[in-house]
Protein backbone atom coordinates (compact mmCIF):
# COMPACT_ATOMS: atom_id res chain seq x y z
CA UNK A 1 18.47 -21.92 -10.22
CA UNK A 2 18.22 -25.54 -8.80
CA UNK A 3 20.58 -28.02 -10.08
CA UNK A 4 18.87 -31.20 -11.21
CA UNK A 5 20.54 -34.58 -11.20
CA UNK A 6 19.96 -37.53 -13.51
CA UNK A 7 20.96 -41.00 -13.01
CA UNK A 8 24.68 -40.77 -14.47
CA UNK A 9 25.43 -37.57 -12.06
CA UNK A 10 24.81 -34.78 -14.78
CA UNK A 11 23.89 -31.65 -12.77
CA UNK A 12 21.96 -28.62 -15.37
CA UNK A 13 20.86 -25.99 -13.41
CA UNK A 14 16.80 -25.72 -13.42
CA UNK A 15 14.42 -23.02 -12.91
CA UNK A 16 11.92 -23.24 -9.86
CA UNK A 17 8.95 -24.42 -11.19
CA UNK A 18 7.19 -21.03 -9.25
CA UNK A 19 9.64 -19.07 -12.11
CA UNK A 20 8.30 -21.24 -14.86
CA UNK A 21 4.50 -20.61 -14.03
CA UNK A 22 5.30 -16.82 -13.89
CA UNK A 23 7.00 -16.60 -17.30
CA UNK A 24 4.34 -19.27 -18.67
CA UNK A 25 1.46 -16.23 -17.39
CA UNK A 26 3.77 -13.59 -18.88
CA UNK A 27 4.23 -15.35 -22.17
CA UNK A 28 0.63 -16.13 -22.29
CA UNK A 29 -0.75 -12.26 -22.03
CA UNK A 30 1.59 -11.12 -23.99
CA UNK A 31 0.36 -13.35 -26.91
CA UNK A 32 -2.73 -15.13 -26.02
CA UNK A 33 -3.79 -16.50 -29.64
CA UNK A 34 -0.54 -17.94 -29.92
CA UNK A 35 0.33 -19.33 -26.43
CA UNK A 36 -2.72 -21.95 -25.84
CA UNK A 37 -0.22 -24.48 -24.72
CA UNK A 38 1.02 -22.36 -21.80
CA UNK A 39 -2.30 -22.57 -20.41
CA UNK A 40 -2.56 -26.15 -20.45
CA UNK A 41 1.05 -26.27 -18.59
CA UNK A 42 -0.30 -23.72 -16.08
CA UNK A 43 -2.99 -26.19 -15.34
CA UNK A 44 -1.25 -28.98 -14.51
CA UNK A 45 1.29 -26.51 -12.83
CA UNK A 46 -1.70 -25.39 -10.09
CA UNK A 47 -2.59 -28.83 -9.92
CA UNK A 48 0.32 -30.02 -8.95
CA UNK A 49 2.68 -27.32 -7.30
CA UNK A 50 2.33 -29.29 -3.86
CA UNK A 51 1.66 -32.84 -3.47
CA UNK A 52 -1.20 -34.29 -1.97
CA UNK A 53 0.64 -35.04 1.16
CA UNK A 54 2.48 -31.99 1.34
CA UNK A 55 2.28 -30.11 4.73
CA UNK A 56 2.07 -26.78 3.24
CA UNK A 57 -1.78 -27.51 2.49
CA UNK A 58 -2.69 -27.78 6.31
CA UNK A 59 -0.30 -24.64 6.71
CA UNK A 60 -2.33 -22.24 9.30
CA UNK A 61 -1.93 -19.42 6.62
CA UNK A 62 -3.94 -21.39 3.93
CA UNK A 63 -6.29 -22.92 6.16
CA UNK A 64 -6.86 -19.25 8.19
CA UNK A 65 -7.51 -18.68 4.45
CA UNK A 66 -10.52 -20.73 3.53
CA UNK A 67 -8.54 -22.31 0.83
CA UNK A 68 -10.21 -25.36 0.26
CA UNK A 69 -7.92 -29.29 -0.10
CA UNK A 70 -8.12 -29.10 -3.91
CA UNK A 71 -6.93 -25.36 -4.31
CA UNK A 72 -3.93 -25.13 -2.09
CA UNK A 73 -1.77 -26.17 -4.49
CA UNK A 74 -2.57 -22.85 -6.86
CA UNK A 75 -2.95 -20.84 -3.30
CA UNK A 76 0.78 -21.96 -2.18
CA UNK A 77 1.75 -21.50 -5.42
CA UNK A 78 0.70 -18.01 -5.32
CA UNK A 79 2.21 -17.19 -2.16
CA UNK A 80 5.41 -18.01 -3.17
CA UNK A 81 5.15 -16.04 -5.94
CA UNK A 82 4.51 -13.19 -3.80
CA UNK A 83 7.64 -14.30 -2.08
CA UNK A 84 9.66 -13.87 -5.59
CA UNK A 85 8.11 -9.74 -5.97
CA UNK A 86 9.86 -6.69 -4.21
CA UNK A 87 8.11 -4.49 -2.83
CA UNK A 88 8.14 -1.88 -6.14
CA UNK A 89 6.93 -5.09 -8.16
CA UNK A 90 4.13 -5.99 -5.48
CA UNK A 91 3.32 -2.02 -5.87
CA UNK A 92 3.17 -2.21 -9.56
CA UNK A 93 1.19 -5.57 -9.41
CA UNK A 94 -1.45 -3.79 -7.09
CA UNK A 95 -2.60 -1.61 -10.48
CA UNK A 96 -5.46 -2.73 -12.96
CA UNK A 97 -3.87 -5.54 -14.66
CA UNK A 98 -1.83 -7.38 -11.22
CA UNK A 99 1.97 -8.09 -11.65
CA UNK A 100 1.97 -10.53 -14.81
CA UNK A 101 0.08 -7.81 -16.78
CA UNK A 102 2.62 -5.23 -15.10
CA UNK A 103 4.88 -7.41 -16.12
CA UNK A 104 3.95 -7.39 -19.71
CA UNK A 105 4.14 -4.11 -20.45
CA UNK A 106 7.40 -4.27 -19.38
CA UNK A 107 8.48 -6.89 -21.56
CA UNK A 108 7.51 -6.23 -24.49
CA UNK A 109 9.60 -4.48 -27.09
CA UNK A 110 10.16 -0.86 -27.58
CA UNK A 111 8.41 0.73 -30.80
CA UNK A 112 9.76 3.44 -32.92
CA UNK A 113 6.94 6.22 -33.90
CA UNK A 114 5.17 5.50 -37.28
CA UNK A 115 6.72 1.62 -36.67
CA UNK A 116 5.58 -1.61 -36.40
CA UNK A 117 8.56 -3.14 -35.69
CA UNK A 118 10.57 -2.96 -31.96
CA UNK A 119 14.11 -1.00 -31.52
């Protein structure tokens, strides 16, 4: 968690905005009819991880990438969520689905046989 500061000197600690985007993917798969507004806040999330001036979009690793100008804020945005994964969670993420839909399974409630309701 980041602290963030307003004008008086209030300090709330904040997630990473990296954080955010992954639970914003998580809650999305998990329950895509109902999440629609998750994907509009992942938008303007991969939009505008970096700023247009930041120096991580000339960074040799995006530009050794191919990553074009207007994608390196989603591409830097995905590195550092690779920097947020262990390596059993980057192992996991390697299967069908990646690591949100590894994720998901993971997070969703246990079910009792014969039940449609979780433990």
């Amino acid at each position: 968690m980041r602290p963030a500061r307003n004008r008086a000197g209030f300090s709330i600690p904040v997630a990473p905005v990296a954080v955010i985007a992954l639970l914003k993917m998580i809650s999305y798969l998990d329950r895509p009819h109902e999440r629609n507004r998750d994907l509009s806040d992942l938008a303007y999330i991969l939009e505008d991880y970096i700023p247009p001036d930041d120096d991580r979009r000339f960074d040799p690793q995006v530009l050794d990438a191919g990553v074009k100008y207007e994608q390196a804020s989603a591409y830097v945005l995905g590195l550092d969520l690779g920097e947020l994964a262990n390596d059993a969670e980057r192992q996991a993420g390697a299967g069908k689905n990646g690591l949100a839909g590894a994720a998901v399974v993971e997070s969703r409630p246990r079910r009792a046989p014969g039940s449609d309701r979780g433990l």
